[in-house]
PDB file of N, CA and C in Angstrom:
ATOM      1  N   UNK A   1     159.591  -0.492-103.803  1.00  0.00           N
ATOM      2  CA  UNK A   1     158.755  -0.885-104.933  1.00  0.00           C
ATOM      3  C   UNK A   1     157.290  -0.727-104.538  1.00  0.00           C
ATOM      4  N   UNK A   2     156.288  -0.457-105.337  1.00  0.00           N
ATOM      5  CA  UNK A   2     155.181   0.367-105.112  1.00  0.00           C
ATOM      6  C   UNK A   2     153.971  -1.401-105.645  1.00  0.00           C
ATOM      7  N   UNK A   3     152.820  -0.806-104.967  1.00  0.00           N
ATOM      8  CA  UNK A   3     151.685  -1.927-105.179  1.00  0.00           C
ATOM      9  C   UNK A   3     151.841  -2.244-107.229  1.00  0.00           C
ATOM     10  N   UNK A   4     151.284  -3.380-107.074  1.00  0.00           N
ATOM     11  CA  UNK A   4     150.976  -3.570-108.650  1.00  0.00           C
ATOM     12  C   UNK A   4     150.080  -2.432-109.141  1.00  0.00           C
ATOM     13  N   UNK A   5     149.863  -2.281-110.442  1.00  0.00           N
ATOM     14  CA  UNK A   5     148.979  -1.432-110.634  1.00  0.00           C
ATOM     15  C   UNK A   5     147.895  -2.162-111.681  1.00  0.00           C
ATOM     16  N   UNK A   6     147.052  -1.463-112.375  1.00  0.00           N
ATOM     17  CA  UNK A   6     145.948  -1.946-113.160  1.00  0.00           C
ATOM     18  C   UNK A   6     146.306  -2.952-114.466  1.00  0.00           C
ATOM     19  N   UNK A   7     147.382  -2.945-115.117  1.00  0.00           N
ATOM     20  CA  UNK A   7     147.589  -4.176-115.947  1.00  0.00           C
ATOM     21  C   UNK A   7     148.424  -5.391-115.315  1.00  0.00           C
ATOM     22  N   UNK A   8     148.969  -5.194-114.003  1.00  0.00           N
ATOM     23  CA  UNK A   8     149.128  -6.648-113.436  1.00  0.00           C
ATOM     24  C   UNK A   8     148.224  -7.017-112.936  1.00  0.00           C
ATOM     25  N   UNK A   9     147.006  -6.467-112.663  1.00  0.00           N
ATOM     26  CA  UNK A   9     145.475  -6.619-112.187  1.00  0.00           C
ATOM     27  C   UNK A   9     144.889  -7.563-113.297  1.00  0.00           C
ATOM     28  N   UNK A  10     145.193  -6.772-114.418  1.00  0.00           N
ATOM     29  CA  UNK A  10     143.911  -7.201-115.621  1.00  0.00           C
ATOM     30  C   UNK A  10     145.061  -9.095-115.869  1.00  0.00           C
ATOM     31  N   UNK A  11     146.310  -8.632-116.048  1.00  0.00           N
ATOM     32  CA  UNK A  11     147.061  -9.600-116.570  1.00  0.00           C
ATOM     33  C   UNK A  11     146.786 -11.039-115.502  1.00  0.00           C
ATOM     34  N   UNK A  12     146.917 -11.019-114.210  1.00  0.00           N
ATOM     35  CA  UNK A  12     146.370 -12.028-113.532  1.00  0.00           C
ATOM     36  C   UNK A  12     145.469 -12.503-113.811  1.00  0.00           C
ATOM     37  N   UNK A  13     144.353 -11.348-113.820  1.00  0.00           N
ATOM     38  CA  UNK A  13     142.358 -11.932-114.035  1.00  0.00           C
ATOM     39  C   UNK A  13     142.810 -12.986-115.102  1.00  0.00           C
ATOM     40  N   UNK A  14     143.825 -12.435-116.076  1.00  0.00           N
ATOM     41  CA  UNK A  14     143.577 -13.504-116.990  1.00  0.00           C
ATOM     42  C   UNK A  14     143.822 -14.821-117.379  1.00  0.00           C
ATOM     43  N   UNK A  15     144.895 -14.701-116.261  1.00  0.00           N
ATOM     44  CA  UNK A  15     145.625 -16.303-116.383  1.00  0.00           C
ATOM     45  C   UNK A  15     145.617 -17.180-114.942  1.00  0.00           C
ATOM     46  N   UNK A  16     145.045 -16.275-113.614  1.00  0.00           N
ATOM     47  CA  UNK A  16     144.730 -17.190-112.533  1.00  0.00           C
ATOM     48  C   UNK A  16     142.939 -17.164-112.027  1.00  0.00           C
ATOM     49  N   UNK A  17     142.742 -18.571-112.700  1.00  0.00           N
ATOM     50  CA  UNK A  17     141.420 -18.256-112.240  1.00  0.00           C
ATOM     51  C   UNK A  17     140.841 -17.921-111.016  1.00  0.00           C
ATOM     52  N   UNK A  18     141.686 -18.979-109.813  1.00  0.00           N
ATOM     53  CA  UNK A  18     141.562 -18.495-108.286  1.00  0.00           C
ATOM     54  C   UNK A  18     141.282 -17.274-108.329  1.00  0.00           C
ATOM     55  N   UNK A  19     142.290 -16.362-108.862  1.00  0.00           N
ATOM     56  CA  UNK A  19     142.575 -15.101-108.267  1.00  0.00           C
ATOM     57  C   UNK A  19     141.347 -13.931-108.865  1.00  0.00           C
ATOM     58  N   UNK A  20     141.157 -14.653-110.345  1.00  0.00           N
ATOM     59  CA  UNK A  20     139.828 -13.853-110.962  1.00  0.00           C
ATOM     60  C   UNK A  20     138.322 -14.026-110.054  1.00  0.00           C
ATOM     61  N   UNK A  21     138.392 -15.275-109.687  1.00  0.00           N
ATOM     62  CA  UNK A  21     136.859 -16.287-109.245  1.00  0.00           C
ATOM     63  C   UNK A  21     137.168 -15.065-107.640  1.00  0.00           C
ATOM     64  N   UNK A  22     138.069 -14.629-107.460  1.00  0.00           N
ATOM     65  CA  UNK A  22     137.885 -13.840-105.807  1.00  0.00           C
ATOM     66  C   UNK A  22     138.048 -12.345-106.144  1.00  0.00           C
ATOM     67  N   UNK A  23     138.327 -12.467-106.910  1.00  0.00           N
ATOM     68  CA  UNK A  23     138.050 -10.819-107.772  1.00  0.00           C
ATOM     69  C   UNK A  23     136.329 -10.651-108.040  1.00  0.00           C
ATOM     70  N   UNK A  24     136.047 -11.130-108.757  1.00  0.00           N
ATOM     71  CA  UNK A  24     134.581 -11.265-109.103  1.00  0.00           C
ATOM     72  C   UNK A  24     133.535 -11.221-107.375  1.00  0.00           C
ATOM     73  N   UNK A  25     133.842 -12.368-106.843  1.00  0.00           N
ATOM     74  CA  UNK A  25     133.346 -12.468-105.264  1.00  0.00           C
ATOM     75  C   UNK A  25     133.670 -11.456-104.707  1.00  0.00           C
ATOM     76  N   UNK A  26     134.653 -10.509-104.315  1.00  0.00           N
ATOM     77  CA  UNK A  26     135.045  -9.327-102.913  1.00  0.00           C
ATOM     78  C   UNK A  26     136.043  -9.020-103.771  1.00  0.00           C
ATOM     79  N   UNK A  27     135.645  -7.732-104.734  1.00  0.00           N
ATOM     80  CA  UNK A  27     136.676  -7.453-105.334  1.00  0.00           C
ATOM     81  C   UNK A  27     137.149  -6.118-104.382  1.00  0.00           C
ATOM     82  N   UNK A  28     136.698  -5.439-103.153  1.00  0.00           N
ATOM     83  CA  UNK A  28     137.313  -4.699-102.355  1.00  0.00           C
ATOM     84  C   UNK A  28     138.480  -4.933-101.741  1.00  0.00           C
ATOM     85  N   UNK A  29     138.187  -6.314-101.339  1.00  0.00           N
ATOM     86  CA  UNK A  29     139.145  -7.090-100.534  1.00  0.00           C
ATOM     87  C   UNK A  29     140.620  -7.139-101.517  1.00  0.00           C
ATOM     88  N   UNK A  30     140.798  -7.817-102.932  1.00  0.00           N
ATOM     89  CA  UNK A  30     141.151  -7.754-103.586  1.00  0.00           C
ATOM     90  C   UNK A  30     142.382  -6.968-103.963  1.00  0.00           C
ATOM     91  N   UNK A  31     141.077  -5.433-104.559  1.00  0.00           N
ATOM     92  CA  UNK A  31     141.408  -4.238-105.139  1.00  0.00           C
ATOM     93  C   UNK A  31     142.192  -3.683-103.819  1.00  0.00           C
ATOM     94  N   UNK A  32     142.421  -3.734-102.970  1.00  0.00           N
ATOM     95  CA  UNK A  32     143.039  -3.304-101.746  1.00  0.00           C
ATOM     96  C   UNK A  32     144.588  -3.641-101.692  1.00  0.00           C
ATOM     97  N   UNK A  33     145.127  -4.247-102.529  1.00  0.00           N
ATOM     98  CA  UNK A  33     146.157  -5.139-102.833  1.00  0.00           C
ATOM     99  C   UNK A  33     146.935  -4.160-104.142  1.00  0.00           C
ATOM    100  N   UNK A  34     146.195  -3.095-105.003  1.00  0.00           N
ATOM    101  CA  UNK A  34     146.916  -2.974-106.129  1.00  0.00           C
ATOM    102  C   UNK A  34     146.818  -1.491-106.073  1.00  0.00           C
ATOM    103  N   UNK A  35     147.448  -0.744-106.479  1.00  0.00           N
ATOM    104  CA  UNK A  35     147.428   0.667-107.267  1.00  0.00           C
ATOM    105  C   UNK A  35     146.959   0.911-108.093  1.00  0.00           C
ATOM    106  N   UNK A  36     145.385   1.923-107.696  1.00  0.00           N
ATOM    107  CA  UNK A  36     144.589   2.136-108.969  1.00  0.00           C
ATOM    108  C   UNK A  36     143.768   3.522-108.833  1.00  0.00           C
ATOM    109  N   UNK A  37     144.249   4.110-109.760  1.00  0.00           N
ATOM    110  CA  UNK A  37     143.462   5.110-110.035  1.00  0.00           C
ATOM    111  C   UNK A  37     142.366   5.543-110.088  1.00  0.00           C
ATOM    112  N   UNK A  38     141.367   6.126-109.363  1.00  0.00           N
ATOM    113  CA  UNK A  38     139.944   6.258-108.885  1.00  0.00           C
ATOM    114  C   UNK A  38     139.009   5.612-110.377  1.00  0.00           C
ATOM    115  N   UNK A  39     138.857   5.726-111.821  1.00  0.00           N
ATOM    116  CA  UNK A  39     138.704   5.418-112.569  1.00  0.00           C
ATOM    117  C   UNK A  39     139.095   4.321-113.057  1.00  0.00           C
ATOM    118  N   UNK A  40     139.911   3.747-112.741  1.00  0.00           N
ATOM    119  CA  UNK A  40     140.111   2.313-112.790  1.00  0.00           C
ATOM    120  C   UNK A  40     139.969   1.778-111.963  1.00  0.00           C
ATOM    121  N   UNK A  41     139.764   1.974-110.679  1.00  0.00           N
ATOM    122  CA  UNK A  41     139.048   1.104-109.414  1.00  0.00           C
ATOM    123  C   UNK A  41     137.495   1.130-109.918  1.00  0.00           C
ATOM    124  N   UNK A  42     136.976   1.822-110.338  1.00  0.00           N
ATOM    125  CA  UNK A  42     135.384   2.311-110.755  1.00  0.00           C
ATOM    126  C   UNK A  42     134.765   1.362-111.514  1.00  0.00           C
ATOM    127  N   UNK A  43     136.350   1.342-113.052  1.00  0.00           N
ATOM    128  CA  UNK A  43     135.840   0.182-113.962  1.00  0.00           C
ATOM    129  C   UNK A  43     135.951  -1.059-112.978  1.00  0.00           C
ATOM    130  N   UNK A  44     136.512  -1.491-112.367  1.00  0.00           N
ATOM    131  CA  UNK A  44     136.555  -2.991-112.184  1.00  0.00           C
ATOM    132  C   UNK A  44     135.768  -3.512-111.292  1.00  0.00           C
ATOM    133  N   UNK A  45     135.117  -1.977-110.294  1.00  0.00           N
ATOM    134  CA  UNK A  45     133.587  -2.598-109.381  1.00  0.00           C
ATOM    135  C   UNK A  45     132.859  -2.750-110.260  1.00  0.00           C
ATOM    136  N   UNK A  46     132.941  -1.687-111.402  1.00  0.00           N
ATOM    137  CA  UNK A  46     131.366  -2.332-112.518  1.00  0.00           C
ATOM    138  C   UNK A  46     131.636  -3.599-112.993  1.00  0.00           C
ATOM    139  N   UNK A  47     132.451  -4.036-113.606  1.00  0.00           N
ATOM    140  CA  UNK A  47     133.287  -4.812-114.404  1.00  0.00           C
ATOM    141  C   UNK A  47     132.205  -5.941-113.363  1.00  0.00           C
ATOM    142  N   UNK A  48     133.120  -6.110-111.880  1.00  0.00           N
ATOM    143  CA  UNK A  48     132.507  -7.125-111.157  1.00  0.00           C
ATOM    144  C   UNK A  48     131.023  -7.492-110.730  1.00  0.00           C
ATOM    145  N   UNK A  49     130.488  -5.828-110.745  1.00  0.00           N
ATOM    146  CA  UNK A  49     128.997  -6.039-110.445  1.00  0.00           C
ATOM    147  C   UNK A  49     128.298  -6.296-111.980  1.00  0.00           C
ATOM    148  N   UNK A  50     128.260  -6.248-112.990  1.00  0.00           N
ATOM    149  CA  UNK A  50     128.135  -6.358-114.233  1.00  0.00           C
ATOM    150  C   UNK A  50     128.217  -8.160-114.502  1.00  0.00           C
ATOM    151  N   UNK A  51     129.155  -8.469-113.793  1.00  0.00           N
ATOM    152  CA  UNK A  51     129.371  -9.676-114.128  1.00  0.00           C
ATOM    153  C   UNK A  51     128.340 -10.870-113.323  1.00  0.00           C
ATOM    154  N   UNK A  52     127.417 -10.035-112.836  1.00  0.00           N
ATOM    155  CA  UNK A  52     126.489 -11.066-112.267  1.00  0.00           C
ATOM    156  C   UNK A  52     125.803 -12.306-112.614  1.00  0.00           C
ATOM    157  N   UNK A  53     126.317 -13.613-112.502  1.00  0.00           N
ATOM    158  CA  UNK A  53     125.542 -14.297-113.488  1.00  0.00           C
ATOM    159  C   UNK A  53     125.984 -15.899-112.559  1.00  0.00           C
ATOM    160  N   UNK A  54     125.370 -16.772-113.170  1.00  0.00           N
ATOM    161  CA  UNK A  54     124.646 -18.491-111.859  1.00  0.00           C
ATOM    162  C   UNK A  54     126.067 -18.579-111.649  1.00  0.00           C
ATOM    163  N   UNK A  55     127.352 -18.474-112.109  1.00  0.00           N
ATOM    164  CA  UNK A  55     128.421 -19.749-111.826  1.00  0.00           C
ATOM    165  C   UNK A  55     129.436 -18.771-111.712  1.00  0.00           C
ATOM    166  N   UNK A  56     130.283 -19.248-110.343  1.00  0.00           N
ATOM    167  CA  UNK A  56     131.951 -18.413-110.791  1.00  0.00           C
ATOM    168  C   UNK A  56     132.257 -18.710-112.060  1.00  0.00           C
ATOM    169  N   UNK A  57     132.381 -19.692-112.927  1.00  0.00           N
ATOM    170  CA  UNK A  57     132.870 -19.357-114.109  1.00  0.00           C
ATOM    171  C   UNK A  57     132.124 -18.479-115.357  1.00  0.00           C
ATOM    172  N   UNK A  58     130.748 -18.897-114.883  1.00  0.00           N
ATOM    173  CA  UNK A  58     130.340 -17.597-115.904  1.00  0.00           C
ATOM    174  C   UNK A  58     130.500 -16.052-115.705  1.00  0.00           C
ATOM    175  N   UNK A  59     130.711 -15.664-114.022  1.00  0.00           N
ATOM    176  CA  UNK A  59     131.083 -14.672-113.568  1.00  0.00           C
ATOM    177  C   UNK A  59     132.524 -14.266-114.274  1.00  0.00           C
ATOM    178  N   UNK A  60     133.441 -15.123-113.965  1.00  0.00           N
ATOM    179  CA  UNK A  60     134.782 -15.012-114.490  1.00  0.00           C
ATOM    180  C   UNK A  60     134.994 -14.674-116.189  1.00  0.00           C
ATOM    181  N   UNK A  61     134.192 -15.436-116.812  1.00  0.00           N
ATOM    182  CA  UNK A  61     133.919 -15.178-118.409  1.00  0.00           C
ATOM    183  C   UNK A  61     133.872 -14.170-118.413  1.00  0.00           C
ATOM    184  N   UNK A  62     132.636 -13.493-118.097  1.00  0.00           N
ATOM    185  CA  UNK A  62     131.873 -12.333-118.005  1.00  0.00           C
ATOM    186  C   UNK A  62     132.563 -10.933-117.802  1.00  0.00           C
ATOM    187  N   UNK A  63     133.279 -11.551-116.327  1.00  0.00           N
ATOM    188  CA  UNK A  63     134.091 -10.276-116.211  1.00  0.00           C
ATOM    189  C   UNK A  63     135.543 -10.163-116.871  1.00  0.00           C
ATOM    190  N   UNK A  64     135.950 -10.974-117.535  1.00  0.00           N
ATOM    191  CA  UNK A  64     137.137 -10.908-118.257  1.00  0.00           C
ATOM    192  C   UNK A  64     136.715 -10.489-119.637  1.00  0.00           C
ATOM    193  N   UNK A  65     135.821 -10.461-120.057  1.00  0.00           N
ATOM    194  CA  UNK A  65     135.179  -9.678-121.217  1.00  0.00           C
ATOM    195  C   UNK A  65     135.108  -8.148-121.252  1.00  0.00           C
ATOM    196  N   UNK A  66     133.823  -8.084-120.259  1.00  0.00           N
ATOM    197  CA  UNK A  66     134.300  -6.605-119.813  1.00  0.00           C
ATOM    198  C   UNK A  66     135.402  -5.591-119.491  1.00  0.00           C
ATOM    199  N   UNK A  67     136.287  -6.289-119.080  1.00  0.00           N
ATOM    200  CA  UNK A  67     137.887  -5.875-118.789  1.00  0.00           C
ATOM    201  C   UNK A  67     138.292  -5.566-120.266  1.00  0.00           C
ATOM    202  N   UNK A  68     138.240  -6.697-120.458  1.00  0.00           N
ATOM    203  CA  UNK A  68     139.457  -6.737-122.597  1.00  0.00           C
ATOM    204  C   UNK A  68     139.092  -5.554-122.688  1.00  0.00           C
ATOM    205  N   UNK A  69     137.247  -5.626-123.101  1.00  0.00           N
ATOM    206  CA  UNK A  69     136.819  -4.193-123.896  1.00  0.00           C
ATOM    207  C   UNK A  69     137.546  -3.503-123.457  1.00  0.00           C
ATOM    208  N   UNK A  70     137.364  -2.703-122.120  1.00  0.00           N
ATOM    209  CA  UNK A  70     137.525  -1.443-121.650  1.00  0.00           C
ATOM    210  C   UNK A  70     139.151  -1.136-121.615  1.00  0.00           C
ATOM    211  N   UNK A  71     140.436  -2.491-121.720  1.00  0.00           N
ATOM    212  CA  UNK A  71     141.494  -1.734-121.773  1.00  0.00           C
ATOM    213  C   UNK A  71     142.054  -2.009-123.111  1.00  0.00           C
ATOM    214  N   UNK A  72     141.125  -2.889-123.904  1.00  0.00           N
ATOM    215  CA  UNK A  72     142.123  -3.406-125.643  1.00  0.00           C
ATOM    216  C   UNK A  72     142.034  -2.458-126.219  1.00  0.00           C
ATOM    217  N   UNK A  73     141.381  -1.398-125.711  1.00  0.00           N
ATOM    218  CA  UNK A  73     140.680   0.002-126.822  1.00  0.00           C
ATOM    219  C   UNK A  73     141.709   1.066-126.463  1.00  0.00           C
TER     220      UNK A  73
END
C-alpha cells in the first residue's frame, strides 16, 4: 500500500487540528509523509506560506481556506 496522497492530506487538515497547526508550522516535515504530485506539493507550500498570520489558529483558518478554494473547484 502506497503513501496517502493529496485528499487524505486536505481531508485531515480538516478535521485534525494538531495535524493542520504542524502542517502550517513545517509543512516539509509533514509533506514528507504523503504522495504528491510536484503541483500539489507547490499548492500546499503556498497554501502554508500564504497563511501567514499572529495565531496557529488563524494560520489554520487561513490555510484551510486556501486549500477548499484550490481543490472545491
Amino acid at each position: 500500500m502506497g503513501r496517502p496522497g493529496i485528499r487524505d492530506l486536505i481531508g485531515r487538515a480538516m478535521v485534525d487540528r494538531e495535524f493542520l497547526a504542524e502542517l502550517v508550522r513545517d509543512p516539509d516535515t509533514v509533506l514528507a509523509g504523503y504522495d504528491l504530485e510536484a503541483d500539489e506539493r507547490r499548492a500546499v507550500l503556498n497554501a502554508a506560506a500564504r497563511a501567514e498570520t499572529t495565531t496557529d489558529g488563524e494560520r489554520a483558518r487561513a490555510f484551510q481556506s486556501i486549500m477548499m478554494k484550490r481543490w472545491a473547484t
